[in-house]
Protein backbone atom coordinates (compact mmCIF):
# COMPACT_ATOMS: atom_id res chain seq x y z
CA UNK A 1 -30.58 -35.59 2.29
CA UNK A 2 -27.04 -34.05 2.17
CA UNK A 3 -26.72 -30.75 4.18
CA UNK A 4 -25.76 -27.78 2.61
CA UNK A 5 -22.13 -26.79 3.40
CA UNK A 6 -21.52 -23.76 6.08
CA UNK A 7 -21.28 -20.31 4.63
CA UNK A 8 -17.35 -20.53 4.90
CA UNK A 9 -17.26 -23.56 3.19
CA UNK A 10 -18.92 -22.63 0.14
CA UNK A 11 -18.84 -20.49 -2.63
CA UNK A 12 -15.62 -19.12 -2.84
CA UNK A 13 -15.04 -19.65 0.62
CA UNK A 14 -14.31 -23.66 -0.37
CA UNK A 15 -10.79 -24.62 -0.30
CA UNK A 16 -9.20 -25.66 -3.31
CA UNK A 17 -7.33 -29.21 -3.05
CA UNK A 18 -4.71 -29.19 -5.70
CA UNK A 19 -1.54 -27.52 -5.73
CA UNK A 20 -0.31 -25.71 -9.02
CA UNK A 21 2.83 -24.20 -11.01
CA UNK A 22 1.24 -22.35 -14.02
CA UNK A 23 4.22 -20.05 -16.49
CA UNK A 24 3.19 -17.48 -18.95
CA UNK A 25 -0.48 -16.26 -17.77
CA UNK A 26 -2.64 -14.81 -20.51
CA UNK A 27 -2.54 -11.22 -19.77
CA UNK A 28 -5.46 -8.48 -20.46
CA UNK A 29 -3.96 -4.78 -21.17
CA UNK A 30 -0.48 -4.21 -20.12
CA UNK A 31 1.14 -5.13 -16.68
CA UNK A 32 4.14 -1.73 -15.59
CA UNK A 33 7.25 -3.46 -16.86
CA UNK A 34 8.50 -1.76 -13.51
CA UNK A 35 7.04 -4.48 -11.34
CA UNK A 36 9.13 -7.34 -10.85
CA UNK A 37 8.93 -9.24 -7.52
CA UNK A 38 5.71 -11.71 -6.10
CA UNK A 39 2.29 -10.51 -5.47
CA UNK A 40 1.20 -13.07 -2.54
CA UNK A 41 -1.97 -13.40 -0.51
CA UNK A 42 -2.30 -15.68 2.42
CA UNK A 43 -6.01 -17.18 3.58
CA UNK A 44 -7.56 -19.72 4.95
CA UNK A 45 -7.80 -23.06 2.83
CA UNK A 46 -8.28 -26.07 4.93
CA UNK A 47 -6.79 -29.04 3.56
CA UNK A 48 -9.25 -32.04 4.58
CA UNK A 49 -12.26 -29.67 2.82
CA UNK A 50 -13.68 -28.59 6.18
CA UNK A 51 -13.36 -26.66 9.50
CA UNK A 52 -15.07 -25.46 12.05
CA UNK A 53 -14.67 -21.63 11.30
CA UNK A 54 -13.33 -19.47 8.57
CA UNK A 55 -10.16 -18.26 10.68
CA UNK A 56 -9.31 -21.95 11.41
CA UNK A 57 -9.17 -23.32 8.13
CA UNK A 58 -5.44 -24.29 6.92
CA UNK A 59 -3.01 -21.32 5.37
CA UNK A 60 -2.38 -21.73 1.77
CA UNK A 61 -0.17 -18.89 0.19
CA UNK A 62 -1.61 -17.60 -4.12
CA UNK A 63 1.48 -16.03 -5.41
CA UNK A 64 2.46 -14.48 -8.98
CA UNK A 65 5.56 -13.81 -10.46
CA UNK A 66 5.79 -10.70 -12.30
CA UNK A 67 9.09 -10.15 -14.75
CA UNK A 68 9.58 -7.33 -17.27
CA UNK A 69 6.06 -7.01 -18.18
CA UNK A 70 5.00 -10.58 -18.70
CA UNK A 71 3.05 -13.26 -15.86
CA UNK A 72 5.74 -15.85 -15.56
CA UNK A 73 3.80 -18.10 -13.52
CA UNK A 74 1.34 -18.87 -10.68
CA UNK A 75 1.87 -20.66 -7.60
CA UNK A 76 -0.66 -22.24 -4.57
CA UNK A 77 1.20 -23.90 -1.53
CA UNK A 78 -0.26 -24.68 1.97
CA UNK A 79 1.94 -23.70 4.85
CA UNK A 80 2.94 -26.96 5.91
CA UNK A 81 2.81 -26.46 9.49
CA UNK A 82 2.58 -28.72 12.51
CA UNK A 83 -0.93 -28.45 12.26
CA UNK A 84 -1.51 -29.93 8.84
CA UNK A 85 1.69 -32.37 8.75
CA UNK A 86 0.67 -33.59 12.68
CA UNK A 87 -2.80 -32.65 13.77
CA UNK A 88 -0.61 -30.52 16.60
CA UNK A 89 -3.06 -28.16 18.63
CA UNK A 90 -2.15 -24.83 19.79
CA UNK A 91 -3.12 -25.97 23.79
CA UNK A 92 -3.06 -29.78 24.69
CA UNK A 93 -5.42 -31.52 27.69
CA UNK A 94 -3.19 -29.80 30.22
CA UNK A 95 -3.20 -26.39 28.99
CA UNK A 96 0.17 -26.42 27.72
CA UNK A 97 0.59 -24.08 24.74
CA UNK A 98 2.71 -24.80 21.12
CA UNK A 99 3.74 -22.20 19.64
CA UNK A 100 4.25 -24.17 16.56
CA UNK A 101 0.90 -25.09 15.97
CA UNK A 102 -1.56 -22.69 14.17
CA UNK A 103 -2.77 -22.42 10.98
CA UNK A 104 -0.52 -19.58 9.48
CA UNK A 105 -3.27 -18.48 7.17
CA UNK A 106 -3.52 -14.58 7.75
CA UNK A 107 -0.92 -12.89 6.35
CA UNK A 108 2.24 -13.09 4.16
CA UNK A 109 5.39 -10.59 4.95
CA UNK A 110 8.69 -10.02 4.60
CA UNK A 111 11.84 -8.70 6.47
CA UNK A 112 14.93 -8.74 6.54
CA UNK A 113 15.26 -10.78 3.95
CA UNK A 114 13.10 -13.40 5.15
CA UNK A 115 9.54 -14.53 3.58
CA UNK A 116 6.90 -14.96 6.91
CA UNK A 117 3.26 -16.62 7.00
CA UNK A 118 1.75 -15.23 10.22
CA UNK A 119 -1.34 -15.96 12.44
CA UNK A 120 -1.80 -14.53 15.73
CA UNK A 121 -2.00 -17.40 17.12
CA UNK A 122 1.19 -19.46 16.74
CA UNK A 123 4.76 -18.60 15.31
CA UNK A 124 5.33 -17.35 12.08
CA UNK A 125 6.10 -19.82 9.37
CA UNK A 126 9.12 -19.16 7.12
CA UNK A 127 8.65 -19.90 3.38
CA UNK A 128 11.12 -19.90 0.42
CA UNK A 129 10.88 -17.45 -2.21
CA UNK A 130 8.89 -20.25 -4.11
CA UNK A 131 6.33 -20.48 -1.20
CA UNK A 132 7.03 -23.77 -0.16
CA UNK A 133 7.55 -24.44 3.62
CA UNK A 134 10.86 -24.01 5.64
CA UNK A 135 9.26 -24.32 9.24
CA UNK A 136 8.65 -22.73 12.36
CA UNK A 137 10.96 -19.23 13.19
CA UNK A 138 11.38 -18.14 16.28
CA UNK A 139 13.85 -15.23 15.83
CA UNK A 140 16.28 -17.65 16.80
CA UNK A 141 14.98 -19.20 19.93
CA UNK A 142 14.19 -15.42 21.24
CA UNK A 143 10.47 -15.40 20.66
CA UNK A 144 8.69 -17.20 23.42
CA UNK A 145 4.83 -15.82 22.63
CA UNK A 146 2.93 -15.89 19.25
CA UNK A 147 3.25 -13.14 17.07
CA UNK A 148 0.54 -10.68 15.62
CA UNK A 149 -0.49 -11.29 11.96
CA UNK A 150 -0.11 -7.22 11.67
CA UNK A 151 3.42 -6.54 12.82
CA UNK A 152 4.53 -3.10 11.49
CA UNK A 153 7.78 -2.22 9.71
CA UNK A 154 8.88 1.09 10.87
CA UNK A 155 9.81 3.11 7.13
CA UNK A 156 12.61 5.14 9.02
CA UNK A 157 14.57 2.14 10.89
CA UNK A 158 13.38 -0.71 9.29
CA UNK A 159 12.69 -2.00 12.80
CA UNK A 160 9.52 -4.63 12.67
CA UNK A 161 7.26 -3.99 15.51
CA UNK A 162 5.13 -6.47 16.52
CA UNK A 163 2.84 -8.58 19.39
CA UNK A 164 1.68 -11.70 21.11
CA UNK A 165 -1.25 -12.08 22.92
CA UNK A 166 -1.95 -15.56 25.53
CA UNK A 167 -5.55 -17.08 26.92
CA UNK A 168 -4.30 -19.20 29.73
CA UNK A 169 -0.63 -17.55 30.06
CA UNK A 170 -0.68 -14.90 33.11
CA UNK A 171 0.96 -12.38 30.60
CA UNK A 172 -1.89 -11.82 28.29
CA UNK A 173 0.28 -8.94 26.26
CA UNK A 174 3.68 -8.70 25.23
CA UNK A 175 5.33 -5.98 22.82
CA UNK A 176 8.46 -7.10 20.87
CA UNK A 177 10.66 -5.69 18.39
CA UNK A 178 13.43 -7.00 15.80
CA UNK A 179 16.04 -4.39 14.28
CA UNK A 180 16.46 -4.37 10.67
CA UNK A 181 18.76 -7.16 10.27
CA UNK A 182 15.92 -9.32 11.92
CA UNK A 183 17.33 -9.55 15.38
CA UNK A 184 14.74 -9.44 18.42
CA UNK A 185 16.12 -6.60 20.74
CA UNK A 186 12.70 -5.89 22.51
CA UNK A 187 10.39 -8.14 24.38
CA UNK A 188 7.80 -6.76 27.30
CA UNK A 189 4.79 -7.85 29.24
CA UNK A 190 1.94 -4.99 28.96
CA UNK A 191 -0.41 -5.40 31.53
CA UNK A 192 -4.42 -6.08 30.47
CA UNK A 193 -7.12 -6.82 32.85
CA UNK A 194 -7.96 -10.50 30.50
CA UNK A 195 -7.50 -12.11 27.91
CA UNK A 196 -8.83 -10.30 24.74
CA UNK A 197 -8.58 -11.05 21.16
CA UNK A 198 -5.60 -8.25 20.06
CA UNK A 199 -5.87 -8.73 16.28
CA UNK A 200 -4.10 -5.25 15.10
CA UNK A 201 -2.25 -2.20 16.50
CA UNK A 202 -1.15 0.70 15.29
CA UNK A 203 2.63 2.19 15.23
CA UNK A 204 3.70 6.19 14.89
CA UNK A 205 6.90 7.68 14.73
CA UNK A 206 7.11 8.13 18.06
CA UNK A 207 4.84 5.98 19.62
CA UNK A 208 3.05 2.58 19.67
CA UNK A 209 -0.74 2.03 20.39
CA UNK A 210 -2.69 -0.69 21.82
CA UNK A 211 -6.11 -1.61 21.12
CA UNK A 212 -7.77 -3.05 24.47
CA UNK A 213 -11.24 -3.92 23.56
CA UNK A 214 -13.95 -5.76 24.45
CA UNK A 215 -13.96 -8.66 22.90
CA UNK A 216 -12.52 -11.40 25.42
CA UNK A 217 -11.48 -14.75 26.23
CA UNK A 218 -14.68 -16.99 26.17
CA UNK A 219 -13.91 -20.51 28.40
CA UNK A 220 -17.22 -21.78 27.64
CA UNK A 221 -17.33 -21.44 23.83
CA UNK A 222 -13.77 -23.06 24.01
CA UNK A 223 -14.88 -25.99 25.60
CA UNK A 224 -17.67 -26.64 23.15
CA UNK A 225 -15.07 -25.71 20.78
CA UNK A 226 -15.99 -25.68 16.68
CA UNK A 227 -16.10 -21.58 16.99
CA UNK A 228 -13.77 -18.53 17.74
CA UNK A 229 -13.87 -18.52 21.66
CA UNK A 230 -14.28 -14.87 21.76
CA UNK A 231 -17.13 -12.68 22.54
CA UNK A 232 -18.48 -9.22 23.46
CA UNK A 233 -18.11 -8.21 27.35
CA UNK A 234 -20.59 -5.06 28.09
CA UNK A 235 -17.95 -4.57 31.21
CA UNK A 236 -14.46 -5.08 30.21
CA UNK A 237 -14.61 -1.41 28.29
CA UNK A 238 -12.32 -0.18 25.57
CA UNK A 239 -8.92 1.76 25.94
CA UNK A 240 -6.16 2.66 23.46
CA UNK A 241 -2.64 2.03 25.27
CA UNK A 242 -0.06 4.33 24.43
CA UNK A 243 3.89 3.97 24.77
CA UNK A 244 7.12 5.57 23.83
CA UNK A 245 8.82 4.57 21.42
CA UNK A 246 11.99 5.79 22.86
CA UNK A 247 11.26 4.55 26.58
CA UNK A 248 10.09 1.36 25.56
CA UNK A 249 9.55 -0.04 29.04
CA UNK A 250 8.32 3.04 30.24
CA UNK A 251 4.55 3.51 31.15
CA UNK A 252 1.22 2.45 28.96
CA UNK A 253 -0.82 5.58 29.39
CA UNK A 254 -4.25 4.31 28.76
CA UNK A 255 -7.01 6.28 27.37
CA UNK A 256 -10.25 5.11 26.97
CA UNK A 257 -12.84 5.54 24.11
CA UNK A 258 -16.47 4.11 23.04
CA UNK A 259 -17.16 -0.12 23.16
CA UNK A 260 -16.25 -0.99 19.58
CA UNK A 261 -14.00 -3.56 17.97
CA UNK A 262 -11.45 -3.17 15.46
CA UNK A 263 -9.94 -6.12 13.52
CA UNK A 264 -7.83 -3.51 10.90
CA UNK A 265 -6.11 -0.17 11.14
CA UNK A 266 -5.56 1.89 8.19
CA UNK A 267 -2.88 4.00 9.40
CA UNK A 268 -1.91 6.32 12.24
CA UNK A 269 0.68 9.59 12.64
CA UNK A 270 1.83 11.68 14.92
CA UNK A 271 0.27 15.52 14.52
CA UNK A 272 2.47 18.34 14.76
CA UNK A 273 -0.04 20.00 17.68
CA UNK A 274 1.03 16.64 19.94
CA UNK A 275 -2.08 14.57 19.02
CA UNK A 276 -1.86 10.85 17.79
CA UNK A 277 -4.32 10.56 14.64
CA UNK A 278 -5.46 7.10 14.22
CA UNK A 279 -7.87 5.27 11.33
CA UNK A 280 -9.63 2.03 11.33
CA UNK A 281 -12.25 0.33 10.61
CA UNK A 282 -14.80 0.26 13.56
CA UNK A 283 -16.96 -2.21 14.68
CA UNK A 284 -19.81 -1.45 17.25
CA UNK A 285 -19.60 -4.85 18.46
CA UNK A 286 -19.11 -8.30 17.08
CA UNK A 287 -19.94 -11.94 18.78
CA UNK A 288 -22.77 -10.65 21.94
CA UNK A 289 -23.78 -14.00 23.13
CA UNK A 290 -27.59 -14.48 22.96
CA UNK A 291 -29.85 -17.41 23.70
CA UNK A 292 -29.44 -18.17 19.91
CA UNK A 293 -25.71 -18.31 19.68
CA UNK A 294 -24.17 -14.92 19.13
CA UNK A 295 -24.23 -11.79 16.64
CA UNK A 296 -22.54 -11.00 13.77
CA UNK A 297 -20.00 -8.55 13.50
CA UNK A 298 -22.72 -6.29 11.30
CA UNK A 299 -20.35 -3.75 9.21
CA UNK A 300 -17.22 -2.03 9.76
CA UNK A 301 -16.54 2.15 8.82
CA UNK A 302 -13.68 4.34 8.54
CA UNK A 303 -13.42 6.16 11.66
CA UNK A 304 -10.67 8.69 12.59
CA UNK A 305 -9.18 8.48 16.44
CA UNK A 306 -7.46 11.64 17.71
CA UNK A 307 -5.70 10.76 21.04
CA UNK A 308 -4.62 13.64 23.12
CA UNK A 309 -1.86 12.60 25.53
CA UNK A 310 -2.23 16.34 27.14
CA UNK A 311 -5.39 16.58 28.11
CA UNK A 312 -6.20 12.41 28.41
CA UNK A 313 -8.97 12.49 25.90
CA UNK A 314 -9.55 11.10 22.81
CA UNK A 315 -12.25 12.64 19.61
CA UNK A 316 -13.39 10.06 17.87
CA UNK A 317 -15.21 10.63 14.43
CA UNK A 318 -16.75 8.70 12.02
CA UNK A 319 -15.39 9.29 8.18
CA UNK A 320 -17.76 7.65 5.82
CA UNK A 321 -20.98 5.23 6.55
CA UNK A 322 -19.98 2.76 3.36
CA UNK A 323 -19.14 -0.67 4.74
CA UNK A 324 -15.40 -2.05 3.88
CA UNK A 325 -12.44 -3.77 5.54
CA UNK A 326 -8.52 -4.76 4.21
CA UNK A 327 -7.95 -1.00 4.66
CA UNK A 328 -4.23 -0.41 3.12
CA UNK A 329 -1.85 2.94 2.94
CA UNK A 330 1.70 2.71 0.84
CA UNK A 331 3.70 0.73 3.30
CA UNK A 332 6.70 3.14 3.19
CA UNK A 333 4.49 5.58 4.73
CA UNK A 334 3.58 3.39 7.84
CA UNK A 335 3.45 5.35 11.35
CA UNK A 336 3.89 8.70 9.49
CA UNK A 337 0.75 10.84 7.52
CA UNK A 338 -0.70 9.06 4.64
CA UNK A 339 -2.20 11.29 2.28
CA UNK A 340 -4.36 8.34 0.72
CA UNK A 341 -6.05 4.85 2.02
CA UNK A 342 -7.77 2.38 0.10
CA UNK A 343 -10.39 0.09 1.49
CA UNK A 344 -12.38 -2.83 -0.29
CA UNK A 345 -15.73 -2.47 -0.02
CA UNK A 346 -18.38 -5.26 -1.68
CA UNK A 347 -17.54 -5.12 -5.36
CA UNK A 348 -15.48 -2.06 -5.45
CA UNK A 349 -11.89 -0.78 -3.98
CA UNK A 350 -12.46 2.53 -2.43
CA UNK A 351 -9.66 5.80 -2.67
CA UNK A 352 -9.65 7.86 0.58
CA UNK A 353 -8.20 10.88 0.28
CA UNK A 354 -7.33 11.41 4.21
CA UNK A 355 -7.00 15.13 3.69
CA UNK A 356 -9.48 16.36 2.14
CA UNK A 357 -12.14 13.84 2.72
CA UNK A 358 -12.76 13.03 -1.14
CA UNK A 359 -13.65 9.52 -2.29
CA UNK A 360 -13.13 7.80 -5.36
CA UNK A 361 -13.94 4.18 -6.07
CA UNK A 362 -13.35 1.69 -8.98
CA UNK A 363 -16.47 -0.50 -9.23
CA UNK A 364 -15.31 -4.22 -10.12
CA UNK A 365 -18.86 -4.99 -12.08
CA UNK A 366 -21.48 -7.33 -10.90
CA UNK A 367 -20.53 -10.46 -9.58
CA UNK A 368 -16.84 -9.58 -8.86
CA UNK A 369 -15.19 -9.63 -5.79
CA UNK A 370 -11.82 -8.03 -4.94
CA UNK A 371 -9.87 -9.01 -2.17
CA UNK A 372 -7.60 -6.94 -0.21
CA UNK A 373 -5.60 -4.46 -2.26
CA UNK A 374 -1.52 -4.13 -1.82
CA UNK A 375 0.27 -0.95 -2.52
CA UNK A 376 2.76 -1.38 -5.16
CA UNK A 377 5.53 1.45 -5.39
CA UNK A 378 6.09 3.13 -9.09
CA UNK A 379 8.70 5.02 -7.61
CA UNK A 380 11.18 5.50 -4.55
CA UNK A 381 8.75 8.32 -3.62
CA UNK A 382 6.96 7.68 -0.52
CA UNK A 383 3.46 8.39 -1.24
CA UNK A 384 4.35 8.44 -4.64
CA UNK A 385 2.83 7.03 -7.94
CA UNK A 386 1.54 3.14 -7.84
CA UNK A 387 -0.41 0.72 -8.72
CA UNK A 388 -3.13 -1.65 -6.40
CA UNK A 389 -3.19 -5.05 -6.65
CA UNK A 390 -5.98 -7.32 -5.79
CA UNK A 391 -7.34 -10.94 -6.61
CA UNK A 392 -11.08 -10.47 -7.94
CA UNK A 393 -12.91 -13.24 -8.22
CA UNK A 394 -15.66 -13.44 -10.71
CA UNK A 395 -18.68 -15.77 -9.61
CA UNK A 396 -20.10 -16.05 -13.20
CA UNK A 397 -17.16 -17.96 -14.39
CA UNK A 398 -15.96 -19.41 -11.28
CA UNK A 399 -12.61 -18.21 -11.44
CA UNK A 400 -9.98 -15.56 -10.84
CA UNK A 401 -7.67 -12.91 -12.20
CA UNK A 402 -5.26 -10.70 -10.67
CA UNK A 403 -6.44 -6.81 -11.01
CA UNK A 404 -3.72 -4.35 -11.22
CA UNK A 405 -5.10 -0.45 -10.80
CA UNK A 406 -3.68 2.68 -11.27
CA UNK A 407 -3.87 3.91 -7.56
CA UNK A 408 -4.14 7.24 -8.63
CA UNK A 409 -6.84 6.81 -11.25
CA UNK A 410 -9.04 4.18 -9.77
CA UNK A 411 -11.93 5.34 -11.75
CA UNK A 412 -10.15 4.04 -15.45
CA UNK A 413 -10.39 0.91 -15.98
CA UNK A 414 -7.70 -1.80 -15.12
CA UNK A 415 -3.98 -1.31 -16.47
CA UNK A 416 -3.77 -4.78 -16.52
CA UNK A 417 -5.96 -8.39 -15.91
CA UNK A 418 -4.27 -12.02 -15.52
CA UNK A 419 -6.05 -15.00 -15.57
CA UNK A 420 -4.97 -17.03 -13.05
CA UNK A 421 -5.58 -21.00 -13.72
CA UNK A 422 -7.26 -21.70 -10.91
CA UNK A 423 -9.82 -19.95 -8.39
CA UNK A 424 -8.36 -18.22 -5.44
CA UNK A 425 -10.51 -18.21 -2.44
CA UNK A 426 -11.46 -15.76 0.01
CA UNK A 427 -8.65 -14.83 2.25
CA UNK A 428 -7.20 -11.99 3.98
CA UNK A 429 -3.86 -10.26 3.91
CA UNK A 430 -0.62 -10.25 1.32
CA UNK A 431 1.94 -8.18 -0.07
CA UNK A 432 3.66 -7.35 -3.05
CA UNK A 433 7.55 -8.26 -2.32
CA UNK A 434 9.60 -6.38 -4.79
CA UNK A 435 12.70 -7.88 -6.02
């Protein structure tokens, strides 16, 4: 008798094997004829049918080209790293590390000028602007650590902001930054007591924040290997690092806060009182290793971080009890205050209205399950008009469409629906990259 395949195998979560260029998508309603660019999402896909964990599975990019109103076609491409071309591992049988080995299956982004597939683990992956595979970039033989899937791109100086985090390297944290012609200008070690899984930080204006938390290095679970090799430490703690923007070197100033875990932050700003207001979506714990293997993550909320640098505290406050994650602001607004968020939550994308607390939520129907939601701009207006864009899939029919909302009306009904020729699986992160 045939086992059934592992949750992350199945469903939706099973890779599709076949590569595709689709033109002129049927089209429900009527897509803005101001969007013209690529709406991509990056996920996990893995190309022999199997892995040993969701995160591991092999990156395959689902983009559509939008032109003047019309779907002009739909494209799937694996990254064609090291990993899939070679069988290269990220550390060998002597514990040396290649950076060009890793899945790149987290996240798609762009800058200065160039198209990036990113997982925390490895390099980024450049693609063309047909998503096929140009290799390995290492910011011209500058980057020597692996880069966050969440870098940040700062709205006022187009500077991209991002990380690396190490196991076995003695520098477990460095910060780095590239100016807005892509140069990297910044690279320093922040010091961590271990080796913790650093999925996301958050940038301000002013200031960049780490999130230390507990959530570490597990040698044992490596060694058995077939899992993340991460889990929950009741005595590491959990601290938010702060540093300067403009002293870049300067001092971390470390403030800590309740055990939690946080894979995604919405947003953060500074406050005109001197605070730092943060949101993400809290954990309160993932992975605890029991004699049966360990936890699950449970659910995620929107919770709201206020970090005092003045008095060394930090309120922390719990917006809403609905579960979500793939929380999302209009990128132009990054580091500076958002007046809405939008998280996906089961079958429905949820509006937050960060100043007044209201809530509105567009309910996909039974069966149908959106993915993370990109901002797309209406406007030059940060914070302006837009529309969210989202891959649903629709287990009925066993396919997908690309959903395009009104993000200020999420209630209506879509303002347009493609069917797309082939199913999309369950991913994580994209963007829409305006021409």
């Amino acid at each position: 008798m045939t086992a059934p395949a592992p949750r992350h195998l199945a469903g939706n979560y099973a890779p599709v094997l076949e590569e595709l260029t689709v033109h002129d998508l049927p089209v429900t309603g009527t897509l803005p004829p101001e969007l013209n660019g690529w709406y991509v999402r990056n996920g996990p896909n893995p190309a022999d049918a199997a892995s040993g964990h969701w995160f591991f599975g092999d990156g395959m990019v689902h983009g559509l080209r939008i032109e003047d109103g019309r779907a002009v076609s739909y494209r799937n491409r694996w990254v064609r790293t090291r990993s899939l071309t070679d069988g290269a591992r990220t550390y060998d049988d002597q514990g040396r590390r290649d950076l060009t080995a890793g899945p790149a299956n987290t996240h798609v982004v762009r800058h200065a000028g160039r198209t990036l597939a990113l997982v925390e683990t490895a390099l980024p992956y450049e693609l063309t602007c047909d998503l096929d595979t140009k290799g390995p970039y290492d910011f011209g033989g500058r980057l020597h650590t692996a880069m966050t899937a969440h870098p940040k791109t700062c709205p006022a100086t187009g500077e991209l902001h991002f990380f690396g985090y190490g196991i076995l390297e003695p520098t477990h944290l460095t910060y780095h930054r590239a100016d807005a012609s892509g140069e990297l200008v910044l690279s320093r070690p922040v010091e961590v007591p271990g080796a913790t899984m650093l999925h996301d930080f958050c940038l301000t204006a002013e200031h960049v924040v780490f999130l230390d938390l507990p959530v570490v290095f597990d040698l044992e679970l490596a060694m058995s290997g077939g899992t993340m090799p991460y889990s929950w430490d009741d005595g590491y703690g959990a601290r938010l690092g702060v540093l300067r923007r403009d002293d870049p070197h300067g001092e971390v100033r470390w403030f800590e806060i309740g055990p939690c875990y946080v894979f995604h932050s919405l947003n953060a700003h500074d406050a005109p009182d001197g605070t730092l207001v943060l949101y993400v979506m809290r954990y309160d714990e993932i992975w605890r290793r029991t004699e049966h293997g360990r936890t699950p993550p449970g659910d995620a909320v929107l919770w709201k971080w206020t970090v005092d640098p003045a008095a060394g505290t930090v309120r922390e406050e719990q917006i809403d009890d609905r579960p979500g994650e793939f929380p999302r602001v209009d990128d132009r607004l990054t580091g500076l205050a958002a007046t809405h968020g939008h998280v996906t939550c089961d079958n429905t994308l949820v509006r937050y209205d960060l100043a007044t607390g209201a809530v509105t939520a567009h309910d996909f129907g039974p069966d149908r399950t959106p993915g993370e939601a990109a901002f797309a701009p209406a406007d030059d207006a940060a914070g302006g008009p837009g529309w969210l864009m989202t891959y649903v899939y629709d287990a009925g029919a066993d396919r997908s469409d690309l959903v395009v909302l009104d993000a200020d009306d999420l209630a209506a009904g879509p303002v347009a629906t493609v069917q797309l020729p082939a199913r999309v699986p369950f991913g994580f992160h994209g963007n829409w990259l305006a021409d």
